[in-house]
N, C-alpha and C. Protein backbone atom coordinates (compact mmCIF):
# COMPACT_ATOMS: atom_id res chain seq x y z
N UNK A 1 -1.72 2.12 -8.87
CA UNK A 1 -1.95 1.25 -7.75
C UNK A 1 -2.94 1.93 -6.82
N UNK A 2 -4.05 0.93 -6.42
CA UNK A 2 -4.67 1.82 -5.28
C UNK A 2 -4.75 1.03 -3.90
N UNK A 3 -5.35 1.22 -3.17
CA UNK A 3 -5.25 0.95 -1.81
C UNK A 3 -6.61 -0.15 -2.03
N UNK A 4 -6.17 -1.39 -1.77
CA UNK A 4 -7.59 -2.50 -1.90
C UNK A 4 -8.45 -2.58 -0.68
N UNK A 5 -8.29 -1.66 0.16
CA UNK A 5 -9.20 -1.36 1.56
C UNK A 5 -10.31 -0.45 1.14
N UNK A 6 -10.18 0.63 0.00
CA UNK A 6 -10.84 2.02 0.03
C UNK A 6 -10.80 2.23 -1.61
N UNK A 7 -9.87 1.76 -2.32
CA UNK A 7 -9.61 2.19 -4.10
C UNK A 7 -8.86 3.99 -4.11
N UNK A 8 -8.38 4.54 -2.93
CA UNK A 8 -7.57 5.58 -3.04
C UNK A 8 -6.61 5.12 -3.41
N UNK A 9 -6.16 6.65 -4.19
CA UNK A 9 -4.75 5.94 -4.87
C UNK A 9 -3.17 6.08 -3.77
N UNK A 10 -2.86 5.29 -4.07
CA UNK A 10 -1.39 4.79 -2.90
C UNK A 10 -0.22 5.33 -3.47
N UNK A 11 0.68 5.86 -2.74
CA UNK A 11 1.88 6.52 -2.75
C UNK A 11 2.44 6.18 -1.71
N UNK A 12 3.91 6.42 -2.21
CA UNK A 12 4.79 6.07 -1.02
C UNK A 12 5.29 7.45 -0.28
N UNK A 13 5.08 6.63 1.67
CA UNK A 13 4.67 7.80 2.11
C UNK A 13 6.06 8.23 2.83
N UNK A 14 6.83 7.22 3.23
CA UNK A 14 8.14 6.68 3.88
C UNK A 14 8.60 6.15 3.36
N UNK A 15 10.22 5.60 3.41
CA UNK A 15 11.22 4.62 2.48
C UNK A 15 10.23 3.37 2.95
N UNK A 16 9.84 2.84 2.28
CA UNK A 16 9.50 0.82 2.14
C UNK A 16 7.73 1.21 2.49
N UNK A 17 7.15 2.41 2.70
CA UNK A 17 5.82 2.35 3.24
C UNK A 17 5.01 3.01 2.44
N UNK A 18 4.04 2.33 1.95
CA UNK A 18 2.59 2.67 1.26
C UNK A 18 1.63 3.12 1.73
N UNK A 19 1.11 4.01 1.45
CA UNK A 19 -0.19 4.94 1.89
C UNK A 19 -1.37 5.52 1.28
N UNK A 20 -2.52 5.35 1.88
CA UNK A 20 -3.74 6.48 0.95
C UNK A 20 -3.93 7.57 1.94
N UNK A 21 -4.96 8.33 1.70
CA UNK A 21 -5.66 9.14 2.17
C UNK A 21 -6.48 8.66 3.55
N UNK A 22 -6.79 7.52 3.33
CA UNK A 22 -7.45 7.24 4.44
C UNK A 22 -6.71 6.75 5.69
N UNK A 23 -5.79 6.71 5.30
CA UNK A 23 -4.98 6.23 6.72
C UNK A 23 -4.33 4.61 6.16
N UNK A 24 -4.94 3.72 4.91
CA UNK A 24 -4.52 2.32 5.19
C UNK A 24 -3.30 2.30 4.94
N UNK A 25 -1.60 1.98 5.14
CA UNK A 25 -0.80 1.70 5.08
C UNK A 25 -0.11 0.34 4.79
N UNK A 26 0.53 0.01 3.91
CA UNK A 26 1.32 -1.24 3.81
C UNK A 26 2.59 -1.53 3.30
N UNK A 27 3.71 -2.63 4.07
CA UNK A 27 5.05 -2.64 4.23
C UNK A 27 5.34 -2.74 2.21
N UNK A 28 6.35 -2.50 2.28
CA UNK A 28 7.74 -3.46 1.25
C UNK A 28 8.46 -4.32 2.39
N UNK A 29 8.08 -5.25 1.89
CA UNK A 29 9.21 -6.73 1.96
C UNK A 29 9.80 -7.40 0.83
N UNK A 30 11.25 -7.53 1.11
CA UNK A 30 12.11 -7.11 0.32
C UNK A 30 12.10 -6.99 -1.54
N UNK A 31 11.71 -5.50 -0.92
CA UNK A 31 11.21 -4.88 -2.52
C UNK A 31 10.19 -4.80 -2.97
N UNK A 32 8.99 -5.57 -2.70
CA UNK A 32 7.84 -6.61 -2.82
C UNK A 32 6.95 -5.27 -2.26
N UNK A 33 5.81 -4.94 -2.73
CA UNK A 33 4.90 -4.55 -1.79
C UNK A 33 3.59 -4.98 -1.56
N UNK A 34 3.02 -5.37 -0.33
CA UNK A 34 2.25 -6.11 0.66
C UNK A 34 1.20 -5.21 0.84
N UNK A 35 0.36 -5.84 0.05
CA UNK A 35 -1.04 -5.24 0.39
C UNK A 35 -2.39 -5.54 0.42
N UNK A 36 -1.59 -6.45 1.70
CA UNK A 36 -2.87 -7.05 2.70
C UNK A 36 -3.04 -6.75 4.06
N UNK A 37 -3.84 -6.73 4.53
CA UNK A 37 -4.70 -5.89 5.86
C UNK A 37 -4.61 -6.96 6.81
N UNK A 38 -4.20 -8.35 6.62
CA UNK A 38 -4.56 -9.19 7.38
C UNK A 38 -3.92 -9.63 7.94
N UNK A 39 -1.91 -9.71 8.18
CA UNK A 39 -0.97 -9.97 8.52
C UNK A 39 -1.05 -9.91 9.89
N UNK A 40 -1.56 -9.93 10.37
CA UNK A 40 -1.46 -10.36 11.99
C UNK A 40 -1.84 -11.86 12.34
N UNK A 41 -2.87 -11.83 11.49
CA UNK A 41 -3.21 -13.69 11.57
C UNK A 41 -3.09 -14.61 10.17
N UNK A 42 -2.05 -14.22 9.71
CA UNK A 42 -1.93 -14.97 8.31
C UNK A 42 -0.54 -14.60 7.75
N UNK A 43 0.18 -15.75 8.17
CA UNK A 43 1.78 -15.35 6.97
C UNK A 43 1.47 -14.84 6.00
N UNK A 44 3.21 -14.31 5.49
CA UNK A 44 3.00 -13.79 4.46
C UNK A 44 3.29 -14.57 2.80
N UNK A 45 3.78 -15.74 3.70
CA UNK A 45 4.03 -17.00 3.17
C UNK A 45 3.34 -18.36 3.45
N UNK A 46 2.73 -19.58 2.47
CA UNK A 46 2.18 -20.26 2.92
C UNK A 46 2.91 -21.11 3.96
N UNK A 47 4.83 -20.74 3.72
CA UNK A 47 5.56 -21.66 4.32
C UNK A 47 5.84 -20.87 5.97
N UNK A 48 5.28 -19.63 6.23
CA UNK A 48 5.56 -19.20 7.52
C UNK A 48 6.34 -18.31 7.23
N UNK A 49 6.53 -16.90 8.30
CA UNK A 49 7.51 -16.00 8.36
C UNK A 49 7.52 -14.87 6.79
N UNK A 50 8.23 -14.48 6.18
CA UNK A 50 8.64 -13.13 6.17
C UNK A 50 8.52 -13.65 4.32
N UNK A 51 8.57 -14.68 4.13
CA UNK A 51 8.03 -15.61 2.66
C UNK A 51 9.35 -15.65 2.07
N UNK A 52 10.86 -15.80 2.59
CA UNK A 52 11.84 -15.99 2.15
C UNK A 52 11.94 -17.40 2.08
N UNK A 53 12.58 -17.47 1.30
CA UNK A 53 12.42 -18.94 0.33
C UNK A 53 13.87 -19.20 -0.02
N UNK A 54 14.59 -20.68 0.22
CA UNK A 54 16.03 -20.73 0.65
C UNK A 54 16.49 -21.20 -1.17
N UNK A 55 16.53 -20.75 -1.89
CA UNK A 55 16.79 -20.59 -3.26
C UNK A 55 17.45 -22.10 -3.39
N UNK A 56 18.75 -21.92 -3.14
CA UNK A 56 19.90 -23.29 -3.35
C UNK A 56 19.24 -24.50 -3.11
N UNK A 57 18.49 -24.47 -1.97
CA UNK A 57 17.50 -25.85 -1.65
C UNK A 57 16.51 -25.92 -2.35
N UNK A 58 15.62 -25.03 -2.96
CA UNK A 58 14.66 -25.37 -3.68
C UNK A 58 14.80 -25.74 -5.25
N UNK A 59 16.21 -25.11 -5.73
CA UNK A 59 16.35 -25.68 -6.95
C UNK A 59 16.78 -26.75 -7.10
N UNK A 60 17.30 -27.39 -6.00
CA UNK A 60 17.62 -29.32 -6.59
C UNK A 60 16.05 -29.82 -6.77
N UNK A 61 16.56 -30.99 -7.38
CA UNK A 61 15.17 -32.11 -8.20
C UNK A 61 14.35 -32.11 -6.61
N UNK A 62 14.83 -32.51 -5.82
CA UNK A 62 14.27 -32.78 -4.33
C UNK A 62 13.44 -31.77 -3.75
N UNK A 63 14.12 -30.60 -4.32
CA UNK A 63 13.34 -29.52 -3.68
C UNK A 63 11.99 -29.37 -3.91
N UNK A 64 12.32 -29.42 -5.86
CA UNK A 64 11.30 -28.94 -6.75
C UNK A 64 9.91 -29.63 -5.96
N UNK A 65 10.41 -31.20 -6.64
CA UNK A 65 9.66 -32.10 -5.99
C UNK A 65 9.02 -31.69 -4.92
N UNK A 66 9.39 -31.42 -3.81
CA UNK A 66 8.69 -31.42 -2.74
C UNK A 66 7.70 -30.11 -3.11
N UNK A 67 8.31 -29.01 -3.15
CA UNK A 67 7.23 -27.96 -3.50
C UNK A 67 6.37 -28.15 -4.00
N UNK A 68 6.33 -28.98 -5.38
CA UNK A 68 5.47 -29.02 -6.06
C UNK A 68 4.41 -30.69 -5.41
N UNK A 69 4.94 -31.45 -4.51
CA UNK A 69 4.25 -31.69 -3.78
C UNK A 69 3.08 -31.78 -3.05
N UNK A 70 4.09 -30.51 -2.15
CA UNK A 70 3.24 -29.49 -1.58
C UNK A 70 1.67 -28.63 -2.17
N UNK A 71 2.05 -28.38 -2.92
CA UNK A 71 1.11 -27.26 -3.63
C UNK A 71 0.03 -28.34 -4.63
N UNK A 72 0.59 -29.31 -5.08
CA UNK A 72 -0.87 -30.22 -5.90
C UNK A 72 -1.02 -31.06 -5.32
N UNK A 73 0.18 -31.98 -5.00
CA UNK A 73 -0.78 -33.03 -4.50
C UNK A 73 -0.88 -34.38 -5.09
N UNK A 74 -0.40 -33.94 -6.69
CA UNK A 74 -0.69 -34.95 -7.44
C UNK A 74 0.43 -35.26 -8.65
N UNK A 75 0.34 -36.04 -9.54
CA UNK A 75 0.76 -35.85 -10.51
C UNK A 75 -0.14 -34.98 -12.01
N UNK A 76 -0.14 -34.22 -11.45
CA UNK A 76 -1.19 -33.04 -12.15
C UNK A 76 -0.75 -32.52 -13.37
N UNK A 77 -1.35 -32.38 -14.11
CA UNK A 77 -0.24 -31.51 -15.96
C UNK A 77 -1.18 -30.74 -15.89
N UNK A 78 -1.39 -29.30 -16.19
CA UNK A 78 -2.19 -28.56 -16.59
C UNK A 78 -2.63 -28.63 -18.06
N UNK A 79 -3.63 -28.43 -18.50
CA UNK A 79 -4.28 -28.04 -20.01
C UNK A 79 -2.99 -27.77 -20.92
N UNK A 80 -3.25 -28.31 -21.97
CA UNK A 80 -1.81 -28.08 -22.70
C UNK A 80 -1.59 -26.48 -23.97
N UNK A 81 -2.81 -25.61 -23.50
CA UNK A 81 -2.98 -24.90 -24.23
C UNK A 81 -1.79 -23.35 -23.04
N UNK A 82 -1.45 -22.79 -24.21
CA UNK A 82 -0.47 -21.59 -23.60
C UNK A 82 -0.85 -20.40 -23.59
N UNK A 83 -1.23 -20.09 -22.49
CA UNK A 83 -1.69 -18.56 -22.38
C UNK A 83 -0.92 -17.52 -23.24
N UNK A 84 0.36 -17.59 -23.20
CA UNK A 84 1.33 -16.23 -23.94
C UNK A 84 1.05 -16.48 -25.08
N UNK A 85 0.31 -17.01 -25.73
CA UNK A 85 -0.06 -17.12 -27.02
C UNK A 85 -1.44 -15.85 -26.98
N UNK A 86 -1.84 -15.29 -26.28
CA UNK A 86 -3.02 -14.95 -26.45
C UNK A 86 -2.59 -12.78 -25.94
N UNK A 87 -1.21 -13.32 -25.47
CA UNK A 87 -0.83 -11.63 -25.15
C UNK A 87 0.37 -11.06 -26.55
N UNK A 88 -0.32 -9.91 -27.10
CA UNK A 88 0.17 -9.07 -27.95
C UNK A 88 1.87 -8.38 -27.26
N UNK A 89 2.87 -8.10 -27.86
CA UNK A 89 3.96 -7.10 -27.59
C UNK A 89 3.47 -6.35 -26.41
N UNK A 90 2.54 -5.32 -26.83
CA UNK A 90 2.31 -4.02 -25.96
C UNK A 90 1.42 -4.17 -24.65
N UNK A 91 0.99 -5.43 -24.51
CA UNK A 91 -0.35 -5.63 -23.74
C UNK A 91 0.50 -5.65 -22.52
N UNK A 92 -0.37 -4.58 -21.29
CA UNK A 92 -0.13 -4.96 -19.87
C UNK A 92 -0.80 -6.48 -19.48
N UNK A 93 -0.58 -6.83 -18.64
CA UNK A 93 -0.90 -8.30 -18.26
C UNK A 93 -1.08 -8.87 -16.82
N UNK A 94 -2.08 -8.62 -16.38
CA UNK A 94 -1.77 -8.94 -14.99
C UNK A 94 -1.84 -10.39 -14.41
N UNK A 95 -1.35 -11.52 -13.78
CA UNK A 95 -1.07 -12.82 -14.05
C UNK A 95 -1.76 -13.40 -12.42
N UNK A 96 -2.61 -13.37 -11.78
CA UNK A 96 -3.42 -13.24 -10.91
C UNK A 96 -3.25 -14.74 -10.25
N UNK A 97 -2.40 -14.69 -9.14
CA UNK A 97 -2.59 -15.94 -8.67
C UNK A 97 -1.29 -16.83 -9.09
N UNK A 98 -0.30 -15.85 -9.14
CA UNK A 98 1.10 -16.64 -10.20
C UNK A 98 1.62 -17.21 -9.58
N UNK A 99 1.83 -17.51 -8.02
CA UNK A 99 2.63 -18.58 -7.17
C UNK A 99 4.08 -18.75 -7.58
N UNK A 100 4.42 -19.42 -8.13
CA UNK A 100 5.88 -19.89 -8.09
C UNK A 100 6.21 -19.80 -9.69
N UNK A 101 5.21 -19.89 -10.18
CA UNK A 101 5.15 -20.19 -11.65
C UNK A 101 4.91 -18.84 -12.53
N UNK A 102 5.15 -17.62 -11.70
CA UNK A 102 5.54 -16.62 -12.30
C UNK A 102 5.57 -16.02 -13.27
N UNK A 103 5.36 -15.57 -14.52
CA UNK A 103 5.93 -15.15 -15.59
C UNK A 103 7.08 -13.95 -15.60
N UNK A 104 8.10 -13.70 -16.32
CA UNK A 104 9.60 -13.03 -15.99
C UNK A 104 9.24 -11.69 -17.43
N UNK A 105 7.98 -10.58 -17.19
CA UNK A 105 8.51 -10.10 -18.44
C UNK A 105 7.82 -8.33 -17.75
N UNK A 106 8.39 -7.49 -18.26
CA UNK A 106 7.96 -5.73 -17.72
C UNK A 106 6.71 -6.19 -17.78
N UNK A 107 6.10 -6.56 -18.68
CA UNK A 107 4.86 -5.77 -19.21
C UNK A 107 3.52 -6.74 -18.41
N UNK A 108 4.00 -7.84 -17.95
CA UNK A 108 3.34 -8.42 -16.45
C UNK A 108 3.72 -8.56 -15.20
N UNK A 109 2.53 -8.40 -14.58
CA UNK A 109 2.35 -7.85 -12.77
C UNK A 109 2.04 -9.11 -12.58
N UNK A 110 3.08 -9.73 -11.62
CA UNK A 110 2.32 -11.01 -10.80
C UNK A 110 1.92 -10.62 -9.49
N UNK A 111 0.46 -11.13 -9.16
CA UNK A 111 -0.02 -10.97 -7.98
C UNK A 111 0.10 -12.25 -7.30
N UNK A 112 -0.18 -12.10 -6.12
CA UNK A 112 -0.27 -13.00 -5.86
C UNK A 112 -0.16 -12.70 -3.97
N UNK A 113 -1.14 -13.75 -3.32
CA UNK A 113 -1.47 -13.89 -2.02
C UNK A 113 -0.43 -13.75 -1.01
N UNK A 114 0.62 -14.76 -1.54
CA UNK A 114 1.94 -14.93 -0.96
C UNK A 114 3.28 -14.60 -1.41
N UNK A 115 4.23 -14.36 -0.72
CA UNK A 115 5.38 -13.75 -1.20
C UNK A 115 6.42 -14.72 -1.97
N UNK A 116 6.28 -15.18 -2.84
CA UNK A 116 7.14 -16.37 -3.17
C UNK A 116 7.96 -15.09 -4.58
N UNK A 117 9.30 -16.21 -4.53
CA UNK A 117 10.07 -15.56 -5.79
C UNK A 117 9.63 -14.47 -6.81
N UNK A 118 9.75 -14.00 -7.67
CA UNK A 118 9.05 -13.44 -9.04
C UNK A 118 7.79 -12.90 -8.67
N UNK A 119 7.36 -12.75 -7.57
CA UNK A 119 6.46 -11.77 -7.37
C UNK A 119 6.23 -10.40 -7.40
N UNK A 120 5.31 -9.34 -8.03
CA UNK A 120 5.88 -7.89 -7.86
C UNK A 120 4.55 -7.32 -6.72
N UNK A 121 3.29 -7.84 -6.93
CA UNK A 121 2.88 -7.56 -5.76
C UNK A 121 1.71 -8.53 -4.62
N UNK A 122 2.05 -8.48 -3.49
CA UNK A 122 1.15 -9.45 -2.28
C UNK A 122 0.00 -8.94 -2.46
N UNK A 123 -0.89 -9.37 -2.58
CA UNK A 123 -2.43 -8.76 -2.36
C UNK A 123 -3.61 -9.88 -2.26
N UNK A 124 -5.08 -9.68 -2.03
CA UNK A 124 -5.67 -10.53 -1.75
C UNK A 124 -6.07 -9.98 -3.11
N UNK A 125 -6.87 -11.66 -3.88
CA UNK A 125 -7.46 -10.93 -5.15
C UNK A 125 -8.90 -11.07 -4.98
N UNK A 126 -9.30 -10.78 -3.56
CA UNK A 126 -11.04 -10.27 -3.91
C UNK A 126 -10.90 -8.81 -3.92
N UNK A 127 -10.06 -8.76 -3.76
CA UNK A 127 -9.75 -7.10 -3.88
C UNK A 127 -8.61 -6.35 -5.03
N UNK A 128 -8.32 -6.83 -5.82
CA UNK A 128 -7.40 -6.21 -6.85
C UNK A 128 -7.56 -5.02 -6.48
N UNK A 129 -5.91 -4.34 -5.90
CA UNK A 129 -6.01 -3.01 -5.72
C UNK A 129 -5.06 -2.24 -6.91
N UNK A 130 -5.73 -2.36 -7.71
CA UNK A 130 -5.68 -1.50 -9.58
C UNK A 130 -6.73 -0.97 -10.03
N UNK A 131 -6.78 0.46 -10.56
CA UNK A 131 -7.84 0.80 -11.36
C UNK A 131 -8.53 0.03 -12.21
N UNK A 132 -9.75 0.51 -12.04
CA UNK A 132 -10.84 -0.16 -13.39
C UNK A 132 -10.08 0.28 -14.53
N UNK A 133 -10.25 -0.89 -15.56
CA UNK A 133 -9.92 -1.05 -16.81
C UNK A 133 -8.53 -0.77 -17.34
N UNK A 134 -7.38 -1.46 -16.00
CA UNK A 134 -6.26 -1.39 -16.14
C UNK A 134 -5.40 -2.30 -16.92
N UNK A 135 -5.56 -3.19 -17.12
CA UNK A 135 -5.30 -4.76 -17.98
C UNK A 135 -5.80 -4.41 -19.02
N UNK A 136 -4.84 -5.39 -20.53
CA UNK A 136 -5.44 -5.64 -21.78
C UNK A 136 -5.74 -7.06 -21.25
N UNK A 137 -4.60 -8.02 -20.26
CA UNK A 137 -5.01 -9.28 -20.75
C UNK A 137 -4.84 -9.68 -18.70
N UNK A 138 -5.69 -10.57 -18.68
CA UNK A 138 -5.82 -10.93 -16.94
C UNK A 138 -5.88 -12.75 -17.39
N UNK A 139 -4.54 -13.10 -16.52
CA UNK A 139 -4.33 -14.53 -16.70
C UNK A 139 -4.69 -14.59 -15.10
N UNK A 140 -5.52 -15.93 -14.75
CA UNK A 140 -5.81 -16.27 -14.01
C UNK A 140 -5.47 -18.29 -14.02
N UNK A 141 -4.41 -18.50 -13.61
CA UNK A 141 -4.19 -20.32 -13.96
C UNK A 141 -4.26 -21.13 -12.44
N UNK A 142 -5.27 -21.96 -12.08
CA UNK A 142 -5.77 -22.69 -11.24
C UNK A 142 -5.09 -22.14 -9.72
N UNK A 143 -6.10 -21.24 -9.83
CA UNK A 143 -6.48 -20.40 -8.55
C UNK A 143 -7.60 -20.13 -8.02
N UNK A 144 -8.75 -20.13 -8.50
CA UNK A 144 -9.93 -20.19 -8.11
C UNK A 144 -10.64 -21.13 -7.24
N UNK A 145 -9.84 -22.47 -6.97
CA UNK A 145 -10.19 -23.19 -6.17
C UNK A 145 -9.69 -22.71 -4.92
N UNK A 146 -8.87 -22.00 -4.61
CA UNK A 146 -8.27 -22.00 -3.99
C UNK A 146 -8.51 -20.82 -3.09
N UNK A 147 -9.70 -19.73 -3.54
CA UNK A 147 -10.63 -18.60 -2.70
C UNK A 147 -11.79 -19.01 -2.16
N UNK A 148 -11.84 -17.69 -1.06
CA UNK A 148 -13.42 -18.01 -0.24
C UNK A 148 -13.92 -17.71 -1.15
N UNK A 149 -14.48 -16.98 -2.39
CA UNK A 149 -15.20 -16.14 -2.92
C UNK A 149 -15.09 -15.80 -4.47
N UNK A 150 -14.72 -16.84 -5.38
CA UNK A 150 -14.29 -16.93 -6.93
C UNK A 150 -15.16 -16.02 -7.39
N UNK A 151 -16.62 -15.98 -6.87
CA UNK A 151 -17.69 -14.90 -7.76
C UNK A 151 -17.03 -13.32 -7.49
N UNK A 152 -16.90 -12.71 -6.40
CA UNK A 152 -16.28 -12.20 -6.16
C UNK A 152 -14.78 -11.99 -6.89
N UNK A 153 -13.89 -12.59 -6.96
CA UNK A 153 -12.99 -12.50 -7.26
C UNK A 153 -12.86 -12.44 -9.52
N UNK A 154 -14.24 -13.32 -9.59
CA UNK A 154 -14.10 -13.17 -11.55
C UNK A 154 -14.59 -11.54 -11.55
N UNK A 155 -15.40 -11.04 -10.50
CA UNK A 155 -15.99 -9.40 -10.79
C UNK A 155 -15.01 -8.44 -10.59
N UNK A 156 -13.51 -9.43 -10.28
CA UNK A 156 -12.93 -8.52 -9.88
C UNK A 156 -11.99 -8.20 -11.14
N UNK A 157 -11.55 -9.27 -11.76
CA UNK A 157 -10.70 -9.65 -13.20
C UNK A 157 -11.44 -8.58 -14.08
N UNK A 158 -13.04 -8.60 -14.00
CA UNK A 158 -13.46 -8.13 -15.00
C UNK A 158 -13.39 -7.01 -14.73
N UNK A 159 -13.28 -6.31 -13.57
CA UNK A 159 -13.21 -4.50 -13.19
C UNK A 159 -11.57 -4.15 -13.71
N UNK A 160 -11.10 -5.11 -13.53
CA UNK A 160 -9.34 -4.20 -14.27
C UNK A 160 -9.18 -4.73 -15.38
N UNK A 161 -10.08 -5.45 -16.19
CA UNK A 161 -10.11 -5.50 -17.54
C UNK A 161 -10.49 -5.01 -18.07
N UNK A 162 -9.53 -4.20 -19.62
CA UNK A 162 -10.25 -2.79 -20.50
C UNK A 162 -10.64 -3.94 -21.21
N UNK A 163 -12.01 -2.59 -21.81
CA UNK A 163 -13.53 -3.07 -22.77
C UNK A 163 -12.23 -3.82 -23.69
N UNK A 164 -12.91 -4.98 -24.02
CA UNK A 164 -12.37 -5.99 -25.39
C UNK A 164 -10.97 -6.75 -25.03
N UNK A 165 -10.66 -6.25 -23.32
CA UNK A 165 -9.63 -7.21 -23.28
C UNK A 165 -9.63 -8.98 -23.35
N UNK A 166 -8.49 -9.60 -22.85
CA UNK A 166 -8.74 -10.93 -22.90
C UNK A 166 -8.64 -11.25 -21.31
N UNK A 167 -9.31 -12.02 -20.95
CA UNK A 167 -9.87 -12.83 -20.04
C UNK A 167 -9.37 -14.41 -20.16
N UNK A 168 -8.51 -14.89 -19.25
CA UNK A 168 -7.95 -16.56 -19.62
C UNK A 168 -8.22 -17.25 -18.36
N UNK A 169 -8.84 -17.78 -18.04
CA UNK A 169 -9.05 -18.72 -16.37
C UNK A 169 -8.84 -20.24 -16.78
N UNK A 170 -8.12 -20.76 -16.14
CA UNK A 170 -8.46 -22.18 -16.62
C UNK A 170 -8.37 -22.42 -15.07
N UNK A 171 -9.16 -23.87 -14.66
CA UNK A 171 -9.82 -24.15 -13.25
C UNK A 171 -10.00 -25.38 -13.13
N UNK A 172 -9.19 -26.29 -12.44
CA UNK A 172 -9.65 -28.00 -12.33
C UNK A 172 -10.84 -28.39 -11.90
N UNK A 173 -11.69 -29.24 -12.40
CA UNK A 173 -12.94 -29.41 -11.93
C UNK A 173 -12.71 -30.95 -11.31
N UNK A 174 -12.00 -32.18 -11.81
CA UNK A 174 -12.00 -33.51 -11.06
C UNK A 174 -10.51 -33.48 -10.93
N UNK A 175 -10.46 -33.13 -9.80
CA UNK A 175 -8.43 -33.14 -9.14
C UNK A 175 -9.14 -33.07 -8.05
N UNK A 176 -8.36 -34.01 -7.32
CA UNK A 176 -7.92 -34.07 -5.84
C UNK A 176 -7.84 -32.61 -5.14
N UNK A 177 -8.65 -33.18 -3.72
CA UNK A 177 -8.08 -31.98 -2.86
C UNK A 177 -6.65 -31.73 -2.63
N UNK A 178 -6.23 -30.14 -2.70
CA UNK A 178 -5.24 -29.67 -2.78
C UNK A 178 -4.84 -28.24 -2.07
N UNK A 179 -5.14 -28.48 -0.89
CA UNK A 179 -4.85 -27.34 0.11
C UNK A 179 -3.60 -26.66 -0.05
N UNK A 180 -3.52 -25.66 -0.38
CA UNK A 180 -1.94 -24.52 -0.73
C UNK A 180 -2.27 -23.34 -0.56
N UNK A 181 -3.18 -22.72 -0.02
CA UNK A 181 -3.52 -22.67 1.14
C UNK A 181 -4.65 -23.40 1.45
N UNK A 182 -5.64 -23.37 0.83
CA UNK A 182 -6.68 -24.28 1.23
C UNK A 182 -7.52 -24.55 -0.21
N UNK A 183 -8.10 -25.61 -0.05
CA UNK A 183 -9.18 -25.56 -1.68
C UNK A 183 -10.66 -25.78 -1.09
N UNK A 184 -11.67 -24.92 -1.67
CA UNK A 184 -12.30 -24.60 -1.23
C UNK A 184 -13.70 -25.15 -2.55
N UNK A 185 -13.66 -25.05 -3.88
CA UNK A 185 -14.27 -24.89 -4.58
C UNK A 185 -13.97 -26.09 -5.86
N UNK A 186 -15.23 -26.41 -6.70
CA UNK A 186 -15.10 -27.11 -8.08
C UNK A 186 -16.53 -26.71 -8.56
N UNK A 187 -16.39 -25.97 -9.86
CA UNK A 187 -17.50 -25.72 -10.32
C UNK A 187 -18.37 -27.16 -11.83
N UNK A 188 -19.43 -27.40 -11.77
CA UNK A 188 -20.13 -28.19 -12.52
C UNK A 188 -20.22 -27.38 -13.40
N UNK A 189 -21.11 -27.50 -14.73
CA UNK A 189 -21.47 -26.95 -15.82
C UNK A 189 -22.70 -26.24 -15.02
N UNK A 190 -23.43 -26.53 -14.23
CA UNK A 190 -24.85 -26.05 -13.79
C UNK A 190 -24.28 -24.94 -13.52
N UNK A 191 -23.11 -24.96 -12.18
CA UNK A 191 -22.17 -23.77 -11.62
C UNK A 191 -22.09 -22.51 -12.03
């Protein structure tokens, strides 16, 4: 893990507190570690506060519903093709942008902006704070609309991807606006 302010490598410096060399520091929330610079003007949750999420309420049909609401917008199906088809036994995996939809296995790291369930770490991903050529396989599933800066952010997939890894993005191009936090982007073929 390194520090996505500087790329020093981070250790824990205090019980729940992360540190480099340079001074940048960032919390554990609960368990979770947060490593974003920007928490003074930006939850840590899209829903507000501390990104605790009331479990019992969100698993009825009503809940789901609404969350998922929330977050598309639509009656949306994603591509019917399955990423875990494309990761080997041994492959690390980093799942970039996993939201709610998580994957549950050691050998993948969900990142992700906000603190929701099944997350292992908060981070912004124009900054993946992981060594170069740390990933065999970098899943990225309809998140790119959803950054200031996707160019930015594919240079970033490709810096913690080792030579010959796999690379998976899939990205809506005609869907409705869908602010979760905000949507920002749709790329053309010209694009």
């Amino acid at each position: 893990m390194v520090c996505p302010d500087c790329r020093t490598r981070l250790v824990e410096t205090e019980q729940g507190i992360w540190g480099c060399t340079n001074g940048h520091n960032f919390p554990e929330i609960n368990g979770v570690l947060v490593l974003r610079s920007d928490l003074d003007s930006h939850p840590v949750s899209p829903q507000g506060g501390d990104g605790s999420i009331e479990i019992e309420k969100l698993l009825t049909l009503d809940g789901i519903l609404g969350v998922l609401k929330k977050i598309i917008g639509t009656n949306y199906v994603p591509y019917g093709f399955n990423p875990q088809e494309l990761i080997q036994p041994d492959d690390l995996v980093l799942n970039l942008g996993s939201g709610m939809a998580a994957g549950n296995s050691p050998s993948m790291v969900n990142l992700d902006y906000f603190l929701f369930p099944c997350i292992d770490v908060v981070a912004d991903a124009h900054n993946i704070p992981f060594e170069d050529s740390s990933f065999d396989v970098v899943l990225s599933e309809f998140m790119l609309e959803h950054v200031q800066d996707p160019f930015r952010i594919c240079a970033e997939m490709s810096r913690v991807l080792k030579p010959g890894g796999t690379l998976y993005v899939s990205y809506p191009f005609i869907h409705p606006y869908h602010a979760f936090p905000s949507d920002y982007f749709r790329f053309t073929h010209q694009g």
